[in-house]
PDB file of N, CA and C in Angstrom:
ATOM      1  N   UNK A   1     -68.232  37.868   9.408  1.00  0.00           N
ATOM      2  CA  UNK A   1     -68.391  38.253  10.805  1.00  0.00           C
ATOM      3  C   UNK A   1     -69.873  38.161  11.183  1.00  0.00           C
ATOM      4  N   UNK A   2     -69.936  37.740  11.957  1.00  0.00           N
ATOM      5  CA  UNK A   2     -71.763  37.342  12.562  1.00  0.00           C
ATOM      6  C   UNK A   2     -71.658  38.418  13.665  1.00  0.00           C
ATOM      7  N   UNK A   3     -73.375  39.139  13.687  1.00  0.00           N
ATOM      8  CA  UNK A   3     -73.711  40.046  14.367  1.00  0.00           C
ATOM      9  C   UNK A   3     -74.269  39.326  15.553  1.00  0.00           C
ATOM     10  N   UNK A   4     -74.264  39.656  16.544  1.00  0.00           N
ATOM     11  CA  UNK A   4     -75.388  39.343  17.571  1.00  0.00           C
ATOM     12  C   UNK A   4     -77.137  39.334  17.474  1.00  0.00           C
ATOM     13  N   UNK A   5     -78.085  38.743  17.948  1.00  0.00           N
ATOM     14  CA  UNK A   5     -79.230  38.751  17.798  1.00  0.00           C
ATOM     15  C   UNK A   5     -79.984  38.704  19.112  1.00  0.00           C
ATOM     16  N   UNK A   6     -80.721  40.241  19.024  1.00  0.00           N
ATOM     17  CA  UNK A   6     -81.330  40.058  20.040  1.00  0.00           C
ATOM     18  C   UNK A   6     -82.508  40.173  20.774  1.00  0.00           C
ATOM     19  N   UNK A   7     -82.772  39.350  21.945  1.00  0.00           N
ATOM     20  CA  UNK A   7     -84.407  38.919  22.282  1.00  0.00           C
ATOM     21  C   UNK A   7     -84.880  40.143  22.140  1.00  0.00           C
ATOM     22  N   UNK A   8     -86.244  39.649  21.717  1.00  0.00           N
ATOM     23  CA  UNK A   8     -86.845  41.520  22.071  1.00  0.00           C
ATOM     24  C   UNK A   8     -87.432  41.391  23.609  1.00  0.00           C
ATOM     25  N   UNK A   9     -87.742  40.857  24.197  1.00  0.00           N
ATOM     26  CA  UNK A   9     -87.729  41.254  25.611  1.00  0.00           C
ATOM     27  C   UNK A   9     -86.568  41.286  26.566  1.00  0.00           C
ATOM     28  N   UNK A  10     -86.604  42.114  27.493  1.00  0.00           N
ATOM     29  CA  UNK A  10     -86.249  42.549  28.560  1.00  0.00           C
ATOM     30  C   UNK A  10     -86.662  41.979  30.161  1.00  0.00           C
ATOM     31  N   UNK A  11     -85.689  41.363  30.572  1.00  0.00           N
ATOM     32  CA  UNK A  11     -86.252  40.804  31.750  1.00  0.00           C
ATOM     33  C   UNK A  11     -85.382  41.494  33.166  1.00  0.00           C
ATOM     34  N   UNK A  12     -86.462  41.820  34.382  1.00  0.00           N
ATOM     35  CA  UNK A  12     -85.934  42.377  35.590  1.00  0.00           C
ATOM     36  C   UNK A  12     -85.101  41.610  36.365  1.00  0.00           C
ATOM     37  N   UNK A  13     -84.807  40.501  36.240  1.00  0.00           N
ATOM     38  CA  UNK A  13     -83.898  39.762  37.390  1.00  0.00           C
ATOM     39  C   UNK A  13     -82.864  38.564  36.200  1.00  0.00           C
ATOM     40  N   UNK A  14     -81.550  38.516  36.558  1.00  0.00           N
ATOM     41  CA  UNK A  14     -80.867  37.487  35.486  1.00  0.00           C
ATOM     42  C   UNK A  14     -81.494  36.509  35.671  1.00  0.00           C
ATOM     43  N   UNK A  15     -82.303  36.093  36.940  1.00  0.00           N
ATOM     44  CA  UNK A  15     -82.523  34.639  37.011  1.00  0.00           C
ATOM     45  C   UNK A  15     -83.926  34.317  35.752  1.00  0.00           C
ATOM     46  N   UNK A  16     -84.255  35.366  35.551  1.00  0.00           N
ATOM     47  CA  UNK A  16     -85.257  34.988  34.662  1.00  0.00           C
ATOM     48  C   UNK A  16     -84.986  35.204  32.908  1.00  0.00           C
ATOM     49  N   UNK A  17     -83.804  36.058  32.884  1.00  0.00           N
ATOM     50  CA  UNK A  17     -83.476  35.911  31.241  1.00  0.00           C
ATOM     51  C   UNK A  17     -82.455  34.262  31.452  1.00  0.00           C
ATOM     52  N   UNK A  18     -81.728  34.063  32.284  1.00  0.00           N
ATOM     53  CA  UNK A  18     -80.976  32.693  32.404  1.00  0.00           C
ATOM     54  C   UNK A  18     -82.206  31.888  32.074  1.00  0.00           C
ATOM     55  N   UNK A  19     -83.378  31.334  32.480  1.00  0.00           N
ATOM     56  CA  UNK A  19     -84.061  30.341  32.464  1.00  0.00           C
ATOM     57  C   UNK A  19     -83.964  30.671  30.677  1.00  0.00           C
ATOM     58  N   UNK A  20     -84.163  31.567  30.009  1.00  0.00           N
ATOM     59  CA  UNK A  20     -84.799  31.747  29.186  1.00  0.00           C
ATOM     60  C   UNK A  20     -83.509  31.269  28.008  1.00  0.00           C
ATOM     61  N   UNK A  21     -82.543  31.546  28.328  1.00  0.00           N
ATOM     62  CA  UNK A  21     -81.278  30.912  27.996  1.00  0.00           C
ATOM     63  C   UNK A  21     -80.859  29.350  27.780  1.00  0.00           C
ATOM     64  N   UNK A  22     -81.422  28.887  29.169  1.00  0.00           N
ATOM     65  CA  UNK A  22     -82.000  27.555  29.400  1.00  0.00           C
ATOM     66  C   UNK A  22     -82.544  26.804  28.216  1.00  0.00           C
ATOM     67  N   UNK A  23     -84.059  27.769  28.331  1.00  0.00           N
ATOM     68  CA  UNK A  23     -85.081  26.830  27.487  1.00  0.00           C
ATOM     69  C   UNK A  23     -84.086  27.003  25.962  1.00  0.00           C
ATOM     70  N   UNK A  24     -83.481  28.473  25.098  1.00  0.00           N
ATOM     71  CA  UNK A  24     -83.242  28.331  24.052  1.00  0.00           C
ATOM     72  C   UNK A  24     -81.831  27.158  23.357  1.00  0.00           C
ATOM     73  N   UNK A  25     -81.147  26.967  24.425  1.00  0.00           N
ATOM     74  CA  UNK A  25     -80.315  26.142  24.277  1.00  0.00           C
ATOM     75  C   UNK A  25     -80.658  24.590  24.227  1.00  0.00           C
ATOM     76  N   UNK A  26     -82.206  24.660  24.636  1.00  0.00           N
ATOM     77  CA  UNK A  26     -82.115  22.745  24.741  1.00  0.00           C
ATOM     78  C   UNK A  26     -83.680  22.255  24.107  1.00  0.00           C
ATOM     79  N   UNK A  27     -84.184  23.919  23.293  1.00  0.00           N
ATOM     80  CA  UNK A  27     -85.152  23.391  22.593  1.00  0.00           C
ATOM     81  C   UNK A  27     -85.113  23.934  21.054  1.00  0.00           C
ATOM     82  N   UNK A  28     -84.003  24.377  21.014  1.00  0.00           N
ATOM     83  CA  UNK A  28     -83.715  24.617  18.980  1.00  0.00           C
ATOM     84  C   UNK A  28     -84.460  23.752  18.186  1.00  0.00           C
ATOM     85  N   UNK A  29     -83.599  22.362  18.759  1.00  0.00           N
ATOM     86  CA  UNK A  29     -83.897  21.172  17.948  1.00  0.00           C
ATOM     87  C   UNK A  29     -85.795  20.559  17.531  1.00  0.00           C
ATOM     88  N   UNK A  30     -86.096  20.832  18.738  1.00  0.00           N
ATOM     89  CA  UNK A  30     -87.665  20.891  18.722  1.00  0.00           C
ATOM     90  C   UNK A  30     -88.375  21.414  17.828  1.00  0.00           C
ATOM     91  N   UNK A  31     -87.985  22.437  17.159  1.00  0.00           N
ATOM     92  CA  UNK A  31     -88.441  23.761  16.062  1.00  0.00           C
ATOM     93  C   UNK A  31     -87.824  23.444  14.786  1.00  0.00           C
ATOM     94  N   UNK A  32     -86.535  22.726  15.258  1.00  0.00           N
ATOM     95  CA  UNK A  32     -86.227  22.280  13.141  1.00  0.00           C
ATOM     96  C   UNK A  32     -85.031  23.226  13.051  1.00  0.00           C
ATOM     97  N   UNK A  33     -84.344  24.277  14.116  1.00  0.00           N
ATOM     98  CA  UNK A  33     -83.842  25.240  13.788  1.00  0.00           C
ATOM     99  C   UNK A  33     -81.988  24.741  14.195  1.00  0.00           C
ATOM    100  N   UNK A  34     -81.337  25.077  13.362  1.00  0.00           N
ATOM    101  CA  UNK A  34     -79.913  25.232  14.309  1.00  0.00           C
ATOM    102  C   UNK A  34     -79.645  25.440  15.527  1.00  0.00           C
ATOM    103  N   UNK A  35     -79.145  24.907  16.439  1.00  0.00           N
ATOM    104  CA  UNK A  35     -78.196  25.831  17.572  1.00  0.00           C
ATOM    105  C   UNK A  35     -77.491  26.672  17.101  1.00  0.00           C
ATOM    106  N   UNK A  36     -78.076  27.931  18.129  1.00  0.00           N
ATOM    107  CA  UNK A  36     -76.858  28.598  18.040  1.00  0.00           C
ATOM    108  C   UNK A  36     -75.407  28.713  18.415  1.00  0.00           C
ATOM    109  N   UNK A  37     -74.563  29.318  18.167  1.00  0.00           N
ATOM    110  CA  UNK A  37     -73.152  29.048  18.482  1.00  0.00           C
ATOM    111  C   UNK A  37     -73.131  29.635  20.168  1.00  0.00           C
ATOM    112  N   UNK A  38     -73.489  30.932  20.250  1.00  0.00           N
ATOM    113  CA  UNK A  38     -73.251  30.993  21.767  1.00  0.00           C
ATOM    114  C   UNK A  38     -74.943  31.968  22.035  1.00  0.00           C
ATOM    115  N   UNK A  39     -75.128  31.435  23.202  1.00  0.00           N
ATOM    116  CA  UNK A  39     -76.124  32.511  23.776  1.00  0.00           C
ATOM    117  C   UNK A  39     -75.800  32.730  25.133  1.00  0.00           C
ATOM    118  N   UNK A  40     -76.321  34.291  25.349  1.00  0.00           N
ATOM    119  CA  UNK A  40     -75.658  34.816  26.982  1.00  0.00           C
ATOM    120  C   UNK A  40     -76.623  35.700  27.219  1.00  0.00           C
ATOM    121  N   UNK A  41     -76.472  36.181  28.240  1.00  0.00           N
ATOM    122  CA  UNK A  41     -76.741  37.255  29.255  1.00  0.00           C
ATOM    123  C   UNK A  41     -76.520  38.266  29.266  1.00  0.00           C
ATOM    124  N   UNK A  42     -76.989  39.561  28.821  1.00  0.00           N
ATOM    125  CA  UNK A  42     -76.550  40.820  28.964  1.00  0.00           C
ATOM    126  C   UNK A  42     -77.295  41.852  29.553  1.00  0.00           C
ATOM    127  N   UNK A  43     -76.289  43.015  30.518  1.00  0.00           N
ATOM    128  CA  UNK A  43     -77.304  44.019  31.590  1.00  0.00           C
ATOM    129  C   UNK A  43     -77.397  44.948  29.907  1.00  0.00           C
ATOM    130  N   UNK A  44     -78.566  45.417  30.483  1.00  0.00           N
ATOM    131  CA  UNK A  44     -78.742  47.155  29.584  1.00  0.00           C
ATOM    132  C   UNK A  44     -78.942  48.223  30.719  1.00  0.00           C
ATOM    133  N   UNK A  45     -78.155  49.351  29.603  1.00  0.00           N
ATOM    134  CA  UNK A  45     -77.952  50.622  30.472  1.00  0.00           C
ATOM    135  C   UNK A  45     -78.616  50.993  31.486  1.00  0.00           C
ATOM    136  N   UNK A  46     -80.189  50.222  31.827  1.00  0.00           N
ATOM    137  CA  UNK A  46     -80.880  50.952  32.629  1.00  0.00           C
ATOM    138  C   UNK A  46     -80.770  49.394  33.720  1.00  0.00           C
ATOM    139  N   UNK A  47     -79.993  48.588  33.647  1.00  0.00           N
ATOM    140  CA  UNK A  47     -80.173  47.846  34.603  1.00  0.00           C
ATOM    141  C   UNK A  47     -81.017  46.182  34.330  1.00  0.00           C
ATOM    142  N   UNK A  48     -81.672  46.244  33.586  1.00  0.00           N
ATOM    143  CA  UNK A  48     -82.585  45.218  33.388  1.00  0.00           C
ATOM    144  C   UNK A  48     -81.479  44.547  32.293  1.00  0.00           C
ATOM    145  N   UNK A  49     -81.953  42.899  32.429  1.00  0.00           N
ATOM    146  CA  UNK A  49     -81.393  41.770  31.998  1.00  0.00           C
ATOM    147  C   UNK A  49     -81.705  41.514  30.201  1.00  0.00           C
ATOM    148  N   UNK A  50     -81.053  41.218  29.332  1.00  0.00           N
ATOM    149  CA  UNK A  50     -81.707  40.618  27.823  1.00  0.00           C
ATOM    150  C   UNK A  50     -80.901  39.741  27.768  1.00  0.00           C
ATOM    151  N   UNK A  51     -80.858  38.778  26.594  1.00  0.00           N
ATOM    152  CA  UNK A  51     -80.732  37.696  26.062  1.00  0.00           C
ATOM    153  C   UNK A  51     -80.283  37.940  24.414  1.00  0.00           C
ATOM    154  N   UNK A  52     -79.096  37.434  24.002  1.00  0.00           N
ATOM    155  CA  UNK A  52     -78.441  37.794  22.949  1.00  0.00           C
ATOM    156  C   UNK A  52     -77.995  36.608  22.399  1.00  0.00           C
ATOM    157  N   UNK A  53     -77.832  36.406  21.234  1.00  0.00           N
ATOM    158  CA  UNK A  53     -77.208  35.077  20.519  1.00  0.00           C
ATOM    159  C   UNK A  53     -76.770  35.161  19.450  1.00  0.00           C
ATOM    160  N   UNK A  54     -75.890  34.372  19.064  1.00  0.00           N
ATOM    161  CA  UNK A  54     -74.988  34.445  17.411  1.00  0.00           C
ATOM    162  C   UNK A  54     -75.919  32.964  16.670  1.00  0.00           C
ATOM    163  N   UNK A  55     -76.103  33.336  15.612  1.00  0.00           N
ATOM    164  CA  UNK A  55     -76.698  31.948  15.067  1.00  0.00           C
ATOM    165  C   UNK A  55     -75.622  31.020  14.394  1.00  0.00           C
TER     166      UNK A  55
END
Protein backbone atom coordinates (compact mmCIF):
# COMPACT_ATOMS: atom_id res chain seq x y z
CA UNK A 1 0.00 0.00 0.00
CA UNK A 2 1.67 3.41 -0.92
CA UNK A 3 1.25 6.38 1.41
CA UNK A 4 0.72 9.77 0.07
CA UNK A 5 3.59 12.40 -0.06
CA UNK A 6 3.40 15.61 0.84
CA UNK A 7 4.62 19.16 -0.47
CA UNK A 8 5.82 20.94 2.38
CA UNK A 9 4.38 24.11 1.26
CA UNK A 10 1.11 25.48 1.48
CA UNK A 11 -0.35 27.62 -1.06
CA UNK A 12 -3.38 30.45 -0.67
CA UNK A 13 -5.26 30.11 -3.93
CA UNK A 14 -5.69 26.41 -5.96
CA UNK A 15 -4.61 28.28 -8.87
CA UNK A 16 -1.25 28.39 -7.54
CA UNK A 17 -0.72 24.80 -5.94
CA UNK A 18 -2.38 23.60 -9.65
CA UNK A 19 0.52 25.39 -11.50
CA UNK A 20 2.68 23.63 -9.16
CA UNK A 21 1.04 20.32 -10.08
CA UNK A 22 1.65 21.41 -13.57
CA UNK A 23 5.30 21.94 -13.33
CA UNK A 24 5.63 18.37 -11.19
CA UNK A 25 3.94 16.33 -13.72
CA UNK A 26 5.94 17.44 -16.85
CA UNK A 27 9.32 17.94 -15.24
CA UNK A 28 10.13 14.47 -13.26
CA UNK A 29 11.86 13.39 -16.23
CA UNK A 30 14.25 16.42 -16.22
CA UNK A 31 15.65 15.33 -12.65
CA UNK A 32 16.21 11.52 -13.53
CA UNK A 33 13.23 10.79 -11.21
CA UNK A 34 10.01 8.58 -11.87
CA UNK A 35 6.57 9.93 -12.43
CA UNK A 36 4.52 9.74 -10.10
CA UNK A 37 1.39 7.67 -10.27
CA UNK A 38 -1.10 10.41 -9.32
CA UNK A 39 -0.63 13.99 -8.06
CA UNK A 40 -3.58 16.34 -6.82
CA UNK A 41 -4.86 19.04 -4.98
CA UNK A 42 -5.82 19.15 -1.54
CA UNK A 43 -7.76 21.99 0.88
CA UNK A 44 -6.35 21.85 4.61
CA UNK A 45 -8.45 22.42 7.56
CA UNK A 46 -7.70 25.99 7.66
CA UNK A 47 -8.56 26.60 4.06
CA UNK A 48 -5.30 26.96 2.21
CA UNK A 49 -4.36 24.71 -0.84
CA UNK A 50 -1.25 21.69 -0.74
CA UNK A 51 -0.08 19.37 -3.16
CA UNK A 52 0.11 15.57 -2.50
CA UNK A 53 1.45 12.62 -4.57
CA UNK A 54 1.89 8.77 -4.60
CA UNK A 55 5.29 7.85 -6.11
Amino acid sequence: MMKWIYWLRLYDTKFQAGCLVRRMENDWWIYGYDCPREVEVFRSRKGRYGVRFLP
